[in-house]
C-alpha atoms as a PDB file:
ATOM      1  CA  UNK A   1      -3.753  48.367 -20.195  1.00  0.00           C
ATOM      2  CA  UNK A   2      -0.415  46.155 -20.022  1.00  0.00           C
ATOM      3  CA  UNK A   3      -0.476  46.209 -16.241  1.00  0.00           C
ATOM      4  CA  UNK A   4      -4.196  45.651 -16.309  1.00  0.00           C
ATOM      5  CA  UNK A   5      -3.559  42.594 -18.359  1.00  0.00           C
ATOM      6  CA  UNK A   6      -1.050  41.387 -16.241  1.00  0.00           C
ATOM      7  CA  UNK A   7      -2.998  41.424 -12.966  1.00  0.00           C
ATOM      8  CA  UNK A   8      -5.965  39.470 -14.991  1.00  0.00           C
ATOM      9  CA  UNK A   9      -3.442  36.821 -16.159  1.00  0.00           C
ATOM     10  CA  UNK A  10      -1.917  36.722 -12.420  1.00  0.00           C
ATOM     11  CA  UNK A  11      -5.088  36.103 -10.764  1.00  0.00           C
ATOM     12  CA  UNK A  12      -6.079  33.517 -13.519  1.00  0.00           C
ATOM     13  CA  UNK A  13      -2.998  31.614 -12.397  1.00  0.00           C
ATOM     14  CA  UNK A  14      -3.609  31.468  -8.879  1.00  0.00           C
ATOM     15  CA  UNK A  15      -7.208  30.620  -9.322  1.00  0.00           C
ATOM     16  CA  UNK A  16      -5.884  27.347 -11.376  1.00  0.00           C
ATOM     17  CA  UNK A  17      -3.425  26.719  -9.126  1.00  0.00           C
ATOM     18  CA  UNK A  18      -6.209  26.938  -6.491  1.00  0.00           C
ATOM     19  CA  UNK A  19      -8.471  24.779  -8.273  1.00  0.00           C
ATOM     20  CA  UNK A  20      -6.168  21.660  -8.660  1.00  0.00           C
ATOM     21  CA  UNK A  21      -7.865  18.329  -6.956  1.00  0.00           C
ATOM     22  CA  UNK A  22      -5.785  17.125  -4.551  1.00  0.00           C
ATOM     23  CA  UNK A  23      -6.352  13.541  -4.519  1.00  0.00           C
ATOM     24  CA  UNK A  24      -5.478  11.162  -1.708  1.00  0.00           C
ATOM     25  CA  UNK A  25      -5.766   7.241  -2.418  1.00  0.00           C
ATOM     26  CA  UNK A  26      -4.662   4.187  -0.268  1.00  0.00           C
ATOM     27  CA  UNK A  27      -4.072   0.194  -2.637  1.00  0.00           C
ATOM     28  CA  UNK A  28      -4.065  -2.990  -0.610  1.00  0.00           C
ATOM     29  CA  UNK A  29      -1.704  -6.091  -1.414  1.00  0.00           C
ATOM     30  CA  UNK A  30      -0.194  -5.861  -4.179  1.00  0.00           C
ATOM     31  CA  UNK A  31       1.723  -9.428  -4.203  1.00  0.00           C
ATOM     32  CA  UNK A  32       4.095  -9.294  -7.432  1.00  0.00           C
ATOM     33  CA  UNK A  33       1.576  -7.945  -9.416  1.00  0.00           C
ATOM     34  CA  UNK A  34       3.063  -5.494 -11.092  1.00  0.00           C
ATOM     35  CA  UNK A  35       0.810  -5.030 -14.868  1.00  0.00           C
ATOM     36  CA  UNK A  36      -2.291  -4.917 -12.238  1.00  0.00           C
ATOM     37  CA  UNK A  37      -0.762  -2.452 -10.134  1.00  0.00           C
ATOM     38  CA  UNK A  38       0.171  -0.315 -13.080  1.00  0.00           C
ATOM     39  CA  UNK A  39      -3.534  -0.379 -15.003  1.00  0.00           C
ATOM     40  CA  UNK A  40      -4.876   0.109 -11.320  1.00  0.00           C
ATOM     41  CA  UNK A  41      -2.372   3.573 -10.944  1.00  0.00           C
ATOM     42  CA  UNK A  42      -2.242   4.958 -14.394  1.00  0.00           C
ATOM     43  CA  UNK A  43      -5.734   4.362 -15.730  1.00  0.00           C
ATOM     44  CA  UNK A  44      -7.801   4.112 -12.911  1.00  0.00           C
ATOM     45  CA  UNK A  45      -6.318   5.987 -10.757  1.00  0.00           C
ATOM     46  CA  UNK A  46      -4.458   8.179 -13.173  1.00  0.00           C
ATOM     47  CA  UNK A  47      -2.401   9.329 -10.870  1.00  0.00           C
ATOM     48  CA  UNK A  48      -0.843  12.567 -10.617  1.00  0.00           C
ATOM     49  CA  UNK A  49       2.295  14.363  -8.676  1.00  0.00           C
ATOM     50  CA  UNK A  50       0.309  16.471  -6.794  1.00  0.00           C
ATOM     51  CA  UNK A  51      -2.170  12.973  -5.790  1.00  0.00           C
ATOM     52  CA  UNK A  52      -1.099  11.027  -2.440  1.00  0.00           C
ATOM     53  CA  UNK A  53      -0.795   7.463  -2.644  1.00  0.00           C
ATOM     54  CA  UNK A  54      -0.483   5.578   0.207  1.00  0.00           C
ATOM     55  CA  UNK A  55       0.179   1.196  -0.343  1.00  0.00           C
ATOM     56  CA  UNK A  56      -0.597  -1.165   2.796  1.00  0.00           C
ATOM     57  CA  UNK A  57       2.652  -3.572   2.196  1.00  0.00           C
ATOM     58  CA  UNK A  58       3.154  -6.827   0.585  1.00  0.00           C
ATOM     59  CA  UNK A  59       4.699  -5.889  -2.315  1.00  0.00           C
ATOM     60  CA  UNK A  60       6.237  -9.256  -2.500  1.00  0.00           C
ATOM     61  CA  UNK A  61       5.439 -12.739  -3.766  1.00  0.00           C
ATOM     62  CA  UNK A  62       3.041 -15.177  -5.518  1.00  0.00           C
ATOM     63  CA  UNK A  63       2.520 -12.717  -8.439  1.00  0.00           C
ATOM     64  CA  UNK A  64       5.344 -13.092 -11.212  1.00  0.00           C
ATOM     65  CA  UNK A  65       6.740  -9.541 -10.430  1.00  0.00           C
ATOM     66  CA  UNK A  66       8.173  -8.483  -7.138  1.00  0.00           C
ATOM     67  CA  UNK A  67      11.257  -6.864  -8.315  1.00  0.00           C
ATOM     68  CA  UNK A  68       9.526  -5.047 -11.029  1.00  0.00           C
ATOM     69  CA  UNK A  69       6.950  -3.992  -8.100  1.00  0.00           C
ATOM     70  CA  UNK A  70       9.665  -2.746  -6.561  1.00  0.00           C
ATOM     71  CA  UNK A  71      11.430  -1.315  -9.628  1.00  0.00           C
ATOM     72  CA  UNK A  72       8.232   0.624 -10.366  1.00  0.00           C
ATOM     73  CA  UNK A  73       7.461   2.420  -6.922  1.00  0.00           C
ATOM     74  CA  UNK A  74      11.384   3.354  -6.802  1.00  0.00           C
ATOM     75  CA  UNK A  75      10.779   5.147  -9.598  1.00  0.00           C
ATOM     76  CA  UNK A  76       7.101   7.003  -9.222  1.00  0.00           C
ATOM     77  CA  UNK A  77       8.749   8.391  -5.943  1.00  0.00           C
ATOM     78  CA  UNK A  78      12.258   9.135  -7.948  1.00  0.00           C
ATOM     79  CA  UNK A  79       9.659  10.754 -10.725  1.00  0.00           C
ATOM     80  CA  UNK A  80       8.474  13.375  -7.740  1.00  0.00           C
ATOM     81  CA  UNK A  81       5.295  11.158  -7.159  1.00  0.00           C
ATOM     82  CA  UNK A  82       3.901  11.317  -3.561  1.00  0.00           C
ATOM     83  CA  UNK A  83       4.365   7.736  -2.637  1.00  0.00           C
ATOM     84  CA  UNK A  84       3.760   6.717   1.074  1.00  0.00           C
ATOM     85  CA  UNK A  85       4.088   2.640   1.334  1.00  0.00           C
ATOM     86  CA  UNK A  86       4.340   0.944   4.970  1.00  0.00           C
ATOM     87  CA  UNK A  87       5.923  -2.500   5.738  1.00  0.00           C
ATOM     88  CA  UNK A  88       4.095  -5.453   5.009  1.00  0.00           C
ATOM     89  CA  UNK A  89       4.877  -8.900   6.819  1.00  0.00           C
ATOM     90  CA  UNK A  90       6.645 -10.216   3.173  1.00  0.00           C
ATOM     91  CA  UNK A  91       9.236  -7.308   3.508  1.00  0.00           C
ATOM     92  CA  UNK A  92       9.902  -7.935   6.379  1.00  0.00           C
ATOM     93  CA  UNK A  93      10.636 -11.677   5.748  1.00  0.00           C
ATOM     94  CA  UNK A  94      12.415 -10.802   2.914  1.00  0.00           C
ATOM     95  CA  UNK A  95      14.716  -8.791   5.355  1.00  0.00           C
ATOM     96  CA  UNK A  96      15.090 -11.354   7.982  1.00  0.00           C
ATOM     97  CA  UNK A  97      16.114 -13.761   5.270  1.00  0.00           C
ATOM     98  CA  UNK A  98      19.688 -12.061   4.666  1.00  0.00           C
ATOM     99  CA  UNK A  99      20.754 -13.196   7.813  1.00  0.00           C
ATOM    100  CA  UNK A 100      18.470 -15.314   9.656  1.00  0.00           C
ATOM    101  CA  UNK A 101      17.888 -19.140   8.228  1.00  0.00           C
ATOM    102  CA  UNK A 102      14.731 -19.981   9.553  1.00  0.00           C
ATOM    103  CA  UNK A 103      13.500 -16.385   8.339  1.00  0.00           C
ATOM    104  CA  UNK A 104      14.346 -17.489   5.403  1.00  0.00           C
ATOM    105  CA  UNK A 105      12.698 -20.829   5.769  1.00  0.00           C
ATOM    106  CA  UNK A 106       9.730 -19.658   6.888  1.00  0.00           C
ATOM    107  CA  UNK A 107      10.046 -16.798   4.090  1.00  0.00           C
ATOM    108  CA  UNK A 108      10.631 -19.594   1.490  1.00  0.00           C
ATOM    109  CA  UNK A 109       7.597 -21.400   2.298  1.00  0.00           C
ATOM    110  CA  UNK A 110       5.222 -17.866   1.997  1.00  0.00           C
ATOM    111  CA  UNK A 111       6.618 -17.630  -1.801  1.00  0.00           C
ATOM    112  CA  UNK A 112       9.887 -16.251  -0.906  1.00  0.00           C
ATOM    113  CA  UNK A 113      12.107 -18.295  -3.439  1.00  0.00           C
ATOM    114  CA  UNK A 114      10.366 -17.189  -6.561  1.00  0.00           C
ATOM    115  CA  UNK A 115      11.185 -13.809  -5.600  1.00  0.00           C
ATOM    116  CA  UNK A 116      14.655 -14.245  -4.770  1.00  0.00           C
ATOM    117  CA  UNK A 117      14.419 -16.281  -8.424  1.00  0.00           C
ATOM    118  CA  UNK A 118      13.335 -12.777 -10.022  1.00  0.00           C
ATOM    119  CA  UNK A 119      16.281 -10.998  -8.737  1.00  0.00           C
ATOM    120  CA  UNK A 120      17.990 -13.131 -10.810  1.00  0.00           C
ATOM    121  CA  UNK A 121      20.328 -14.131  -7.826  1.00  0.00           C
ATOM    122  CA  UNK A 122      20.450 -17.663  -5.339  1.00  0.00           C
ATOM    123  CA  UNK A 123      19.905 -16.074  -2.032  1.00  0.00           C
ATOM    124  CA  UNK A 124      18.445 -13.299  -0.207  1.00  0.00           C
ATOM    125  CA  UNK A 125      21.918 -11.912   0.727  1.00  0.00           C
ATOM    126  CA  UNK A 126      22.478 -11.096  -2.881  1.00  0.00           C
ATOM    127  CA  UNK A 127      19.715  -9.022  -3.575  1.00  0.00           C
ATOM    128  CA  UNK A 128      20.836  -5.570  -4.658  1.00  0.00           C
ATOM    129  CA  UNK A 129      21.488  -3.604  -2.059  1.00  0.00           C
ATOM    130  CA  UNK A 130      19.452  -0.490  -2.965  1.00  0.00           C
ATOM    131  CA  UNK A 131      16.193  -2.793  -2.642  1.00  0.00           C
ATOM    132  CA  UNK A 132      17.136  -3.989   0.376  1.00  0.00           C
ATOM    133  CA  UNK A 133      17.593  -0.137   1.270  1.00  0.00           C
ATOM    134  CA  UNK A 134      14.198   0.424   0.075  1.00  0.00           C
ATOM    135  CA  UNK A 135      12.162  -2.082   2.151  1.00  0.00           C
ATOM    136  CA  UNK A 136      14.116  -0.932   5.256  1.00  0.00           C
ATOM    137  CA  UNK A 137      13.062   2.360   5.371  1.00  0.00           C
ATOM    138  CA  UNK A 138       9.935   1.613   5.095  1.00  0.00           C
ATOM    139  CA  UNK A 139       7.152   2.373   7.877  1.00  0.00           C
ATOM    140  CA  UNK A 140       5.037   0.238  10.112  1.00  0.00           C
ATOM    141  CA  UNK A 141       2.099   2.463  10.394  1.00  0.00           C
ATOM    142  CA  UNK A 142       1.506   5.884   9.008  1.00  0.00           C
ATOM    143  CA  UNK A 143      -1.633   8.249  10.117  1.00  0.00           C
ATOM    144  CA  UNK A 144      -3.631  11.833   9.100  1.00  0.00           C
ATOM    145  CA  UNK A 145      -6.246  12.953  10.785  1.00  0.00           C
ATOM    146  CA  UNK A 146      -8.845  11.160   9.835  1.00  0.00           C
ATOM    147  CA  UNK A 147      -7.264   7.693   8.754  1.00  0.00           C
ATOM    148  CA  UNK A 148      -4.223   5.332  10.309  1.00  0.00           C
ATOM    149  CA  UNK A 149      -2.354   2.905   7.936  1.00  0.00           C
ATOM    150  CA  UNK A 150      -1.056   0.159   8.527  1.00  0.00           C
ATOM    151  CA  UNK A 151      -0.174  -3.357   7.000  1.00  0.00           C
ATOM    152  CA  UNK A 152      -2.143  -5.888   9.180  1.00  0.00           C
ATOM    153  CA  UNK A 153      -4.117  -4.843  12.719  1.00  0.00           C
ATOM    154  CA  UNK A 154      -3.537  -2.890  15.877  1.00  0.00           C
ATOM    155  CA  UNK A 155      -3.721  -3.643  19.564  1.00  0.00           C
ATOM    156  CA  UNK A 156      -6.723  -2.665  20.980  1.00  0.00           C
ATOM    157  CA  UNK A 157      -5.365  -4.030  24.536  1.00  0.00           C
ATOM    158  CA  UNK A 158      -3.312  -0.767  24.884  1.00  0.00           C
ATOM    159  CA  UNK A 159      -4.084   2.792  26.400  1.00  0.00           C
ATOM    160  CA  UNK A 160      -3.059   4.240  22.771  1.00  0.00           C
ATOM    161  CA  UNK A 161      -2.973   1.852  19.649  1.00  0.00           C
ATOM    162  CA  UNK A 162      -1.530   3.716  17.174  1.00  0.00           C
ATOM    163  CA  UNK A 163       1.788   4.432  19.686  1.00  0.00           C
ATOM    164  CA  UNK A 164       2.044   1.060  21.582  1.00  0.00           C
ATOM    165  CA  UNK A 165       1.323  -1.344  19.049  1.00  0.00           C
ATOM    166  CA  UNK A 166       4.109  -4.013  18.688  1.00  0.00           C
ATOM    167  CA  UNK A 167       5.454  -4.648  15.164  1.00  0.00           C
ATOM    168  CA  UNK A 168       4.744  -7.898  15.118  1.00  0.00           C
ATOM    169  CA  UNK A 169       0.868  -7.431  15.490  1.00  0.00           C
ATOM    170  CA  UNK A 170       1.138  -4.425  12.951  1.00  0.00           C
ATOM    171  CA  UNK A 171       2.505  -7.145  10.568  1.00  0.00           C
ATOM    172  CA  UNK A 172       0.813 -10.223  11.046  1.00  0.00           C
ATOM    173  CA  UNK A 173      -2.601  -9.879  13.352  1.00  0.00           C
ATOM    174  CA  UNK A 174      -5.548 -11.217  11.882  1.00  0.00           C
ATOM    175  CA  UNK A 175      -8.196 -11.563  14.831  1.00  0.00           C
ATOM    176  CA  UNK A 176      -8.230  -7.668  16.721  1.00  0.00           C
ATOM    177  CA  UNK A 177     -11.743  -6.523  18.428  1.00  0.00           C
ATOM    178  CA  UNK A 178     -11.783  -2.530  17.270  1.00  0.00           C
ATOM    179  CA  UNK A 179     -12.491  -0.316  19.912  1.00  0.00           C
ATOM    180  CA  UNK A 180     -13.272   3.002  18.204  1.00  0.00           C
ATOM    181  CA  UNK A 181     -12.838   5.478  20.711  1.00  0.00           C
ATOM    182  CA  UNK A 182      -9.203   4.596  20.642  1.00  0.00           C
ATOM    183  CA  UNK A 183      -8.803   5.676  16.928  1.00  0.00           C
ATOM    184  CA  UNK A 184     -10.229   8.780  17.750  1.00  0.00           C
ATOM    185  CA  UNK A 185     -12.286   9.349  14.796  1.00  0.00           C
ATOM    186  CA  UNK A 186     -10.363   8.061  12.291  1.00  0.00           C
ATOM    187  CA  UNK A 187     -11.238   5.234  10.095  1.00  0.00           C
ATOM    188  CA  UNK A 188      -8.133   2.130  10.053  1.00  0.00           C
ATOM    189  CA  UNK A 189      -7.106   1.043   6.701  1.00  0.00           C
ATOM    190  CA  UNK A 190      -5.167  -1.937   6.523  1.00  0.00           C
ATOM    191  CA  UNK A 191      -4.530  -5.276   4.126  1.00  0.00           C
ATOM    192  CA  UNK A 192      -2.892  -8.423   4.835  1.00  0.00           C
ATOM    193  CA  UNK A 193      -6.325 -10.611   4.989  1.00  0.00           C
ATOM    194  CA  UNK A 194      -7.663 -11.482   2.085  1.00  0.00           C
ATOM    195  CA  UNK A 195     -11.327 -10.207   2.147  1.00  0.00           C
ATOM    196  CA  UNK A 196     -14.007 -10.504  -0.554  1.00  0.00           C
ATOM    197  CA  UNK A 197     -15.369  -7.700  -2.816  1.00  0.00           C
ATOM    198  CA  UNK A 198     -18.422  -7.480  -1.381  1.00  0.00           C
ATOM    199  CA  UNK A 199     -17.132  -7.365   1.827  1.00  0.00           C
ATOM    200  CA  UNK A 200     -14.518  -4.511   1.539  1.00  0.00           C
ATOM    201  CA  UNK A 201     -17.454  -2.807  -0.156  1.00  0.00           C
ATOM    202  CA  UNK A 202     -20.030  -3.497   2.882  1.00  0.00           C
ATOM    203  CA  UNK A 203     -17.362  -2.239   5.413  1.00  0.00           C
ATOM    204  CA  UNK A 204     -17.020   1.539   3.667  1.00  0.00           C
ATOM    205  CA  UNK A 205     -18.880   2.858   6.287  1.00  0.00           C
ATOM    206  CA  UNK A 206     -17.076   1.339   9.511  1.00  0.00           C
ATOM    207  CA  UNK A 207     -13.822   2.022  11.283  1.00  0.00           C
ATOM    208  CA  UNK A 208     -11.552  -0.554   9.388  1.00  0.00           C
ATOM    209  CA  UNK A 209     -11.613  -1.141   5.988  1.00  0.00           C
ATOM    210  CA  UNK A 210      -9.383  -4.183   5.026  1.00  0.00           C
ATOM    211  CA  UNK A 211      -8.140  -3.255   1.024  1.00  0.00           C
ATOM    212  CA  UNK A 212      -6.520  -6.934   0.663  1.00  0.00           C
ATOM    213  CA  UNK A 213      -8.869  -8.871  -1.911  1.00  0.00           C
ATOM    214  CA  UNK A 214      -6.249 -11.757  -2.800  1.00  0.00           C
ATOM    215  CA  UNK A 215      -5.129  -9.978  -6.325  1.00  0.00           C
ATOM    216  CA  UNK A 216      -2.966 -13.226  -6.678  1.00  0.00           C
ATOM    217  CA  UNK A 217      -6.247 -15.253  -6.641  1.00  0.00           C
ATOM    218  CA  UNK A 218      -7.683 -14.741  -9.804  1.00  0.00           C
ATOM    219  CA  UNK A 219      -9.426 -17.524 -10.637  1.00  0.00           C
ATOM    220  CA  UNK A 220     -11.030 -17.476  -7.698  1.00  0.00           C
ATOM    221  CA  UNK A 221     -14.921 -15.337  -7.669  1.00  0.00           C
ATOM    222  CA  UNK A 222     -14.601 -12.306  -5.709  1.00  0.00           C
ATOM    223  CA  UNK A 223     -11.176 -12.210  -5.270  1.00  0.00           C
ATOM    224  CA  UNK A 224      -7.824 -11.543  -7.648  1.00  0.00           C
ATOM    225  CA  UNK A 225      -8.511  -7.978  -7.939  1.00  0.00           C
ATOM    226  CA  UNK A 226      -6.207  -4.659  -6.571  1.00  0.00           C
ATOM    227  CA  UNK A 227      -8.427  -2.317  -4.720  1.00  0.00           C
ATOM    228  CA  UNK A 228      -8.015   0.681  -4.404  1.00  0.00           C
ATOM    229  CA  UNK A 229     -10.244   3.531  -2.010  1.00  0.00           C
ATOM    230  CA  UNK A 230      -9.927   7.270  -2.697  1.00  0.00           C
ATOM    231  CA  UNK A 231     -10.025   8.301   0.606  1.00  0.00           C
ATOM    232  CA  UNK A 232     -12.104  11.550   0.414  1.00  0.00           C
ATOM    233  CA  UNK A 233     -14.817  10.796  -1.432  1.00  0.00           C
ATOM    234  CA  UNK A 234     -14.836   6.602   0.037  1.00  0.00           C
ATOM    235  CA  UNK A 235     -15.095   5.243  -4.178  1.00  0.00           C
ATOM    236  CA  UNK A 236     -13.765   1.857  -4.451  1.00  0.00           C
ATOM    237  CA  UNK A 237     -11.530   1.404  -7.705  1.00  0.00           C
ATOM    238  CA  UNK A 238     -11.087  -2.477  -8.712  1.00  0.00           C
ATOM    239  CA  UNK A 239      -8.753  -3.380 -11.307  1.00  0.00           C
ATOM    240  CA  UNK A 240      -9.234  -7.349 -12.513  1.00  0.00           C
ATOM    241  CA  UNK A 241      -5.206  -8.976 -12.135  1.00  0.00           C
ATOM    242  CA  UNK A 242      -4.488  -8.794 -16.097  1.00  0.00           C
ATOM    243  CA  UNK A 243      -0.404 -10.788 -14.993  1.00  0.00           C
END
């Protein structure tokens, strides 16, 4: 009877352990939002450790929040979360700025200065270095099988856009003609340009979904939300900016 019981228990174990939902998300822009981003991941989302969450870049600037943006994804992946972010063009301004003065000008005028001002330091040098850390190891562009990731567009000039896109098109292209072959069946998720709600929605269906819907911009009609798409089942999840 005992070792009957035993097997029963056993096999209910491994049929819960079978049954848990493995989850896979991707978030657009998140821009110093960092209440937003947190109502988006723990109620919407309500994400768990065994979940993937992949974030398009931009972490940075405008919102009121960028170190606690920061401060927060540090510590979902220290807390065992599967956290995947990639490099958005504001990190990597941010970067630039430690040792490059017209990085940092040109950083400066995209917002950088309130961000620095949120460190609580006067320049980008003094930034702590563990967030520095942090936004360098970051990725440009991360793929599965059926989606690639990346902050802002791909070259669809090249034999293979996924391997022989420059960075500098991964972080700042706007204007890219898709050529779908070359993504071989996957669908490209990206952010970086703002797009409208009903646009993001309309383009669930094509090869690139841009997630970017100005969160920032809340006071303007269609825009100032964080998006999110669970990527199996293509359900958009829109959290209103509440900074």
């Amino acid at each position: 009877m005992n070792g009957g019981a035993e097997i029963t228990a056993g096999a209910g174990r491994a049929t819960r352990a079978l049954q848990v939902q493995r989850r896979r998300f991707a978030v657009g822009d998140v821009h110093g939002c960092l209440r937003t981003l947190r109502t988006l991941v723990e109620k919407l989302i309500d994400l768990k450790r065994h979940d993937t969450l992949y974030l398009l870049g931009d972490y940075l600037d405008r919102g009121p929040h960028s170190k606690g943006v920061l401060d927060y994804l540090m510590a979902l992946l220290e807390g065992g979360y599967d956290l995947r972010p990639i490099l958005g063009n504001h990190e990597e301004m941010a970067l630039q700025s430690v040792t490059d003065p017209k990085a940092r000008a040109m950083w400066y005028f995209n917002r950088g200065g309130s961000t620095v001002a949120q460190f609580g330091v006067e320049s980008p040098a003094d930034i702590p270095a563990r967030y520095l850390s942090f936004l360098a190891s970051l990725p440009l562009i991360l793929t599965t099988d059926d989606y690639v990731f990346v902050h802002a567009g791909l070259d669809f000039s090249t034999p293979d856009p996924v391997r022989d896109t420059q960075a500098t098109c991964m972080l700042w292209e706007r204007n890219f003609e898709v050529q779908t072959e070359k993504l071989r069946g996957r669908t490209l998720l990206c952010g970086h340009t703002v797009t409208s709600l009903s646009q993001i929605r309309s383009s669930l269906g094509k090869p690139v979904i841009c997630l970017d819907n100005g969160c920032f911009a809340k006071e303007q009609p269609g825009f100032g939300n964080l998006v999110a798409l669970q990527l199996d089942t293509r359900e958009l999840l829109v959290q209103k900016n509440c900074d």
